[in-house]
Protein backbone atom coordinates (compact mmCIF):
# COMPACT_ATOMS: atom_id res chain seq x y z
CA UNK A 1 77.15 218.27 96.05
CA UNK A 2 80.56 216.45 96.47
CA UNK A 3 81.37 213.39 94.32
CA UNK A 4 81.26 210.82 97.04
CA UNK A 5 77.88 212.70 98.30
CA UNK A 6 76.24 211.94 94.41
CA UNK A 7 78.33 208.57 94.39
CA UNK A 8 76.23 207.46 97.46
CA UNK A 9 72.71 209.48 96.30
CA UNK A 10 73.20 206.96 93.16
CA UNK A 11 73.44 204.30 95.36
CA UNK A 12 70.46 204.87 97.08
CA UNK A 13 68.01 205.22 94.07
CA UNK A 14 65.89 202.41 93.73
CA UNK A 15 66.56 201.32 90.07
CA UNK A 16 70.16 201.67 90.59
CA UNK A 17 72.22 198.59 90.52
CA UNK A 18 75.86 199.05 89.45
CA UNK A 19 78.40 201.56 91.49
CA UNK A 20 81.80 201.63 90.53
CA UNK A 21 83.95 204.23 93.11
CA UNK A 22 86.10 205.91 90.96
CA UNK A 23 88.35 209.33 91.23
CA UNK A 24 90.93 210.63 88.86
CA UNK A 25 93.33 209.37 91.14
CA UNK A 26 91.71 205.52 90.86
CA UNK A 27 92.03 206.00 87.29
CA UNK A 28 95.75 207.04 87.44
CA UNK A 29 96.67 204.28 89.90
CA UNK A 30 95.07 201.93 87.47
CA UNK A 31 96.81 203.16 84.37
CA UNK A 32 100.02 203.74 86.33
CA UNK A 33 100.62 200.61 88.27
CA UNK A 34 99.27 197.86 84.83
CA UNK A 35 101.80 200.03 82.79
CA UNK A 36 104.48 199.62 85.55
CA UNK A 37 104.21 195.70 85.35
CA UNK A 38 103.89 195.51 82.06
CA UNK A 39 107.46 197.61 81.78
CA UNK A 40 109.47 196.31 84.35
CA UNK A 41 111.38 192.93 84.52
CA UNK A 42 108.51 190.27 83.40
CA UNK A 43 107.44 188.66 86.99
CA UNK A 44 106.51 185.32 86.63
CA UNK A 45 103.15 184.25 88.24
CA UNK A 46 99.92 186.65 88.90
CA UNK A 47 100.94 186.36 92.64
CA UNK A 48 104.16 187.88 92.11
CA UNK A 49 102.66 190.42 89.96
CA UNK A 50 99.93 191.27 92.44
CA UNK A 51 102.68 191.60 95.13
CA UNK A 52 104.10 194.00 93.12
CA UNK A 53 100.93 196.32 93.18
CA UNK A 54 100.72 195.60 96.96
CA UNK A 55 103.68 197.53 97.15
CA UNK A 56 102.87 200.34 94.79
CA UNK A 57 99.64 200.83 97.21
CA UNK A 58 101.85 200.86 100.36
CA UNK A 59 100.94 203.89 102.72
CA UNK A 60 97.09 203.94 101.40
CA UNK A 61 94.55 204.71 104.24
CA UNK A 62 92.84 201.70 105.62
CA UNK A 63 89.39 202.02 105.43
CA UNK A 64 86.45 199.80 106.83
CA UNK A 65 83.22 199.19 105.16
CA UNK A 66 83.53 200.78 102.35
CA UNK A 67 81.10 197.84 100.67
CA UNK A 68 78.54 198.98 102.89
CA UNK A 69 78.06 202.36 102.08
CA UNK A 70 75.44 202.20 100.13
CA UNK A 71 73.31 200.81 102.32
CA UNK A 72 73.80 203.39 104.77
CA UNK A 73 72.90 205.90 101.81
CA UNK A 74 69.58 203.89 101.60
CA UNK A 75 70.74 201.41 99.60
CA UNK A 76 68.62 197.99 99.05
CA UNK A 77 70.82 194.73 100.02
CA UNK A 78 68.94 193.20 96.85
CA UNK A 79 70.75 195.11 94.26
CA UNK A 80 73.92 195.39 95.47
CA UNK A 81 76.32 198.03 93.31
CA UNK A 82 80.02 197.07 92.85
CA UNK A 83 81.62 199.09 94.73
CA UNK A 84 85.69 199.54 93.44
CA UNK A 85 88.46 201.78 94.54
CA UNK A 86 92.70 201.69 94.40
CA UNK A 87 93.02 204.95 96.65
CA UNK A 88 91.44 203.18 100.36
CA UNK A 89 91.46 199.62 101.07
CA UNK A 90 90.05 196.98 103.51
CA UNK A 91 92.23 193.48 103.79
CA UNK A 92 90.06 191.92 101.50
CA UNK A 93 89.13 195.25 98.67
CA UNK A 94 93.16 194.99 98.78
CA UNK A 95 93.61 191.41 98.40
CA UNK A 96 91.04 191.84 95.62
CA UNK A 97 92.21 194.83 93.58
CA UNK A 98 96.19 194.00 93.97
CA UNK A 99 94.69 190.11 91.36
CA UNK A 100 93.00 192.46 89.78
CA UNK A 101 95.40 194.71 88.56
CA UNK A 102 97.48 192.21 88.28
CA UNK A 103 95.12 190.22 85.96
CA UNK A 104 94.33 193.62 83.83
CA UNK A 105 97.41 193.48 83.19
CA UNK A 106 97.92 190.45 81.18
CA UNK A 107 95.62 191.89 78.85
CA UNK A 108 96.18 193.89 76.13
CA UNK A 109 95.20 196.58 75.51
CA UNK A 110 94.90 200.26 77.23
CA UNK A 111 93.57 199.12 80.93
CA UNK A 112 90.11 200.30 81.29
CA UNK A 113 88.09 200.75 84.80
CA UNK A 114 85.48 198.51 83.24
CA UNK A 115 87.37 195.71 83.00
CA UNK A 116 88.97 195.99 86.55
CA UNK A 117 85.02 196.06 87.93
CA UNK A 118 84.81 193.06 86.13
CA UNK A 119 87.95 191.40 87.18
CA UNK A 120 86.76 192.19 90.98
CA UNK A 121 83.35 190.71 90.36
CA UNK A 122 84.67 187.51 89.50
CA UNK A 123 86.38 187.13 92.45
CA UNK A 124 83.82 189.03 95.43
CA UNK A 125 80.90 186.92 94.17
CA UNK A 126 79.65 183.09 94.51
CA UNK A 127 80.04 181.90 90.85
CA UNK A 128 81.33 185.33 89.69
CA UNK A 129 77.95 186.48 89.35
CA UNK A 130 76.85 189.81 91.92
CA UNK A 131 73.38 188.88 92.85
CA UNK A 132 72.60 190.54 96.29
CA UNK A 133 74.19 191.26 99.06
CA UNK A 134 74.04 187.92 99.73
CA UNK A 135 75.81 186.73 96.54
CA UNK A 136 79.02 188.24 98.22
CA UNK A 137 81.60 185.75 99.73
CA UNK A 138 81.28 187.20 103.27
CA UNK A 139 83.29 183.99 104.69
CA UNK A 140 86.76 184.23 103.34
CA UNK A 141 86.96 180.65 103.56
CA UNK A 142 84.12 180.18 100.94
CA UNK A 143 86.12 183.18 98.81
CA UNK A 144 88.75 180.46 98.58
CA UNK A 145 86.33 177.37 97.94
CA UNK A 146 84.51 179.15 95.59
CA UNK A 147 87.81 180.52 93.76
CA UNK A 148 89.01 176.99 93.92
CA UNK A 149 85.85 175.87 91.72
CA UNK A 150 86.60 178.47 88.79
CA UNK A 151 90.01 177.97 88.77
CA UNK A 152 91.04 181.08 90.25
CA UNK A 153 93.40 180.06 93.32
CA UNK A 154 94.46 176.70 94.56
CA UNK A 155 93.82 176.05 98.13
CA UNK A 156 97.46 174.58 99.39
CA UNK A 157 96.24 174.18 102.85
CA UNK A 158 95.63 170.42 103.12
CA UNK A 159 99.30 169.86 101.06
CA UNK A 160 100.44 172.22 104.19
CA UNK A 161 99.28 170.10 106.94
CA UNK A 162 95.57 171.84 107.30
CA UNK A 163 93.78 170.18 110.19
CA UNK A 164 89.92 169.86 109.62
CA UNK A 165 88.12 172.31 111.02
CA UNK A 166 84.30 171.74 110.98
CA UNK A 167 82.78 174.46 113.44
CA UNK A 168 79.44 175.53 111.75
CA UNK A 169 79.61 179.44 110.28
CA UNK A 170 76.92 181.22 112.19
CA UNK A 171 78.84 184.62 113.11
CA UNK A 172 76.75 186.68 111.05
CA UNK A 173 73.51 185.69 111.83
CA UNK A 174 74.09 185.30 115.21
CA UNK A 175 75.42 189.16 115.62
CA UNK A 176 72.45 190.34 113.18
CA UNK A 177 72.43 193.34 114.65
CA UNK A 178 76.63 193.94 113.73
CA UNK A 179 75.31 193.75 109.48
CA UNK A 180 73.33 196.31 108.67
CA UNK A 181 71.77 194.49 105.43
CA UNK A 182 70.72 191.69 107.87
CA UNK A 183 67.77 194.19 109.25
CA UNK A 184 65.78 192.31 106.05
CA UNK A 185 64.45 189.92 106.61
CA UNK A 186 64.72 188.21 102.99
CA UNK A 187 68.63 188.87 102.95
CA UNK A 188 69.00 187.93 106.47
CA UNK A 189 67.20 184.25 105.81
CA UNK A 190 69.44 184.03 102.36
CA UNK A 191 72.33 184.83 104.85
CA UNK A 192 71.07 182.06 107.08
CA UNK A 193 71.07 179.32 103.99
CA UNK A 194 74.19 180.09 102.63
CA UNK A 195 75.52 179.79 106.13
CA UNK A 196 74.28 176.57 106.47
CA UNK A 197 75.19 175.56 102.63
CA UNK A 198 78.80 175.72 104.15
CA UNK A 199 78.68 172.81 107.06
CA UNK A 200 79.54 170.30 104.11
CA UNK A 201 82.78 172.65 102.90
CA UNK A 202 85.91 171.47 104.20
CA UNK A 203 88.57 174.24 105.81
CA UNK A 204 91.86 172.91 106.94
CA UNK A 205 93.74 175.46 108.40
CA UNK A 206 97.66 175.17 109.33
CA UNK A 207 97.71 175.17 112.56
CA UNK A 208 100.28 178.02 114.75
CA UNK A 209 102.59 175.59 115.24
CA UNK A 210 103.30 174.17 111.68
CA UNK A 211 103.81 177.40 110.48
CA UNK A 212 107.69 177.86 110.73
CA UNK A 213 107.91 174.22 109.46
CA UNK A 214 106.08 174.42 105.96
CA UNK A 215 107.37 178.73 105.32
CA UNK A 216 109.46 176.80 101.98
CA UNK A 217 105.87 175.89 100.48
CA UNK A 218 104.80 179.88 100.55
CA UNK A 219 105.52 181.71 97.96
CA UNK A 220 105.27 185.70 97.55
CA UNK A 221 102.11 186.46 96.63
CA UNK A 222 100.36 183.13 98.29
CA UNK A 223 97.01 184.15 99.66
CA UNK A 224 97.15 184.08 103.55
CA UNK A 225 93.04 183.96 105.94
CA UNK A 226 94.08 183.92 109.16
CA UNK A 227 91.63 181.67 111.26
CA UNK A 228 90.21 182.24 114.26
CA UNK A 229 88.34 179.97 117.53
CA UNK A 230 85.84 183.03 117.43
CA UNK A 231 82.85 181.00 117.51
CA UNK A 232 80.97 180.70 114.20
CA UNK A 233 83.85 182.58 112.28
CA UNK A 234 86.49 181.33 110.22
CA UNK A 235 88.97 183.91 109.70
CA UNK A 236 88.95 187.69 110.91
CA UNK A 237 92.09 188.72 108.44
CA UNK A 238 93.40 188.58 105.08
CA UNK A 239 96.52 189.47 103.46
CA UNK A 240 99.49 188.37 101.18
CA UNK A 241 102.40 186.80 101.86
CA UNK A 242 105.24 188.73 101.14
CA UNK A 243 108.98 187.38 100.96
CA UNK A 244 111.94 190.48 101.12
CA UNK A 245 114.76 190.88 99.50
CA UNK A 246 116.62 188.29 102.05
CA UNK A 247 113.45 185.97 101.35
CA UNK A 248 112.29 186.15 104.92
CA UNK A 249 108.65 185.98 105.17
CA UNK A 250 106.21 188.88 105.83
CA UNK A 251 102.50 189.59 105.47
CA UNK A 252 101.44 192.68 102.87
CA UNK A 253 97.89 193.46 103.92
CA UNK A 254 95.96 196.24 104.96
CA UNK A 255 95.40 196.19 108.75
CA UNK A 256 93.10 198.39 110.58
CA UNK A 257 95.72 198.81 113.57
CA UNK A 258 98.48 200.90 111.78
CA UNK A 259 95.49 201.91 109.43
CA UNK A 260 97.65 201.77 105.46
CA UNK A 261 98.45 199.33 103.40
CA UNK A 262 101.97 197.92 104.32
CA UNK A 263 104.85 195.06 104.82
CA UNK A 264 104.85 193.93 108.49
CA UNK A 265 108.30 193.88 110.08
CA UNK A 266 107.99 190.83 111.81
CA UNK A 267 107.84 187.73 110.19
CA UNK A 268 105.14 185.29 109.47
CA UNK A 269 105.08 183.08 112.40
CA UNK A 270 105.39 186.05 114.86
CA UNK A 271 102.98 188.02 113.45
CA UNK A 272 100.47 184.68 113.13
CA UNK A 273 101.71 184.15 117.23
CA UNK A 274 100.14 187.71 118.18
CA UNK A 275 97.17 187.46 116.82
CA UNK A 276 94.40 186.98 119.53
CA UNK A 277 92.30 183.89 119.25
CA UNK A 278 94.59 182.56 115.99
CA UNK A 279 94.66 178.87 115.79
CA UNK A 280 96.31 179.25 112.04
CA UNK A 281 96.49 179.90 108.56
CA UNK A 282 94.15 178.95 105.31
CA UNK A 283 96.61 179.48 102.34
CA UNK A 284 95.65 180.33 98.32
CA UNK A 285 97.93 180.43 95.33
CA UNK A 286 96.66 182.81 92.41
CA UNK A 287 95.97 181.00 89.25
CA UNK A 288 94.79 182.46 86.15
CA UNK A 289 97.06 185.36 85.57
């Protein structure tokens, strides 16, 4: 049996509540890349630092669902296992790891894979605390809210010019059939509260055409959730924003057309204007690093 193969028998036993993905080669990225920010020139703010593993990761595959695997295998949407990996990345598992790592390593200490779980944990989860599939911050707007109450990011949107935007969140239980976990009934009702729980959560996104006037309060490493007028969705993309050596702005994310992690040749604005359906952009600044 292959490693993924037991990885994702594991998964499927009933008792079994805690996955961490892991390879020799996660292990070495995670050693390598929280000793190579701890050597180089001292960067100066956990964006900047997670920036720095964004492009350490650049050229890894793009790979979708990855969260959902075990429920394929079987899995029960109740116990949800934490699923981890630095080798393949989704915009948001990247987003996620690239803090991490760059949280780990601020620590000291020998990094361990145990505390990088536990770094992603904090930040995947409502209240830090993996509870269910529906415990996962499936809205990237509420990954921001909720990050905002524990003092993990700081939501600069409304300093940016954010306009309100108050659409209820229904996407997921309206396309039920598109989430797999949703087929229970339990999750999909606990899917249906929490969706609901968010009408009284303010998002203000920037709107397109703001965005080349207020690229001076971005930095590198800022957060970027690209919304969306998909109806009952807030945002269909995640990345970082990335400034070059000239201090133009780019986006460092992990896109599914391209399919690896990399820095996007055009800048912000553009790549905002050719997005399909974008009305704008919900921006978070890493704290706690």
């Amino acid at each position: 049996m292959q490693r993924r193969d037991f990885v994702l028998a594991l998964a499927a036993a009933p008792a079994f509540r805690h996955l961490i993905l892991q390879s020799n080669e996660d292990r070495r990225r995670l050693a390598t890349w929280t000793m190579t920010l701890r050597h180089e020139p001292p960067l100066d703010s956990l964006g900047a630092r997670a920036i720095r593993v964004g492009e350490l990761a650049e050229g890894s595959p793009y790979t979708p669902s990855t969260l959902e695997a075990y429920l394929k295998a079987g899995g029960n949407p109740a116990s949800e296992p934490l699923t981890l990996s630095l080798t393949q990345f989704d915009c948001v598992t990247l987003v996620e790891a690239c803090l991490a790592v760059g949280r780990a390593s601020a620590i000291p200490g020998d990094p361990t894979w145990e505390r990088f779980a536990l770094l992603v944990e904090q930040m995947r989860y409502r209240g830090g605390k993996r509870e269910g599939y529906a415990s996962r911050l499936h809205y990237f707007s509420e990954w921001i809210s909720d990050g905002v109450a524990r003092g993990l990011v700081k939501d600069l949107s409304p300093d940016l010019g954010g306009k309100v935007d108050d659409r209820p969140l229904r996407f997921m239980t309206e396309h039920r059939s598109s989430y797999p976990a949703l087929a229970d009934d339990k999750t999909f009702e606990d899917i249906r509260e929490m969706e609901r729980s968010l009408d009284s959560v303010a998002r203000r996104p920037v709107p397109v055409a703001r965005i080349p006037k207020i690229m001076d309060g971005i930095q590198s490493g800022d957060v970027l959730a690209f919304a969306t007028s998909i109806d009952g969705l807030d945002v269909t993309h995640a990345a970082f924003a990335y400034r070059d050596a000239a201090g133009v702005l780019r986006v460092l994310h992990a896109p599914l057309s391209g399919g690896v992690v990399a820095i996007t040749r055009t800048t912000l604005p553009e790549y905002v204007a050719a997005i399909r359906r974008a009305t704008g952009i919900l921006v978070a600044r890493p704290l706690r690093g």
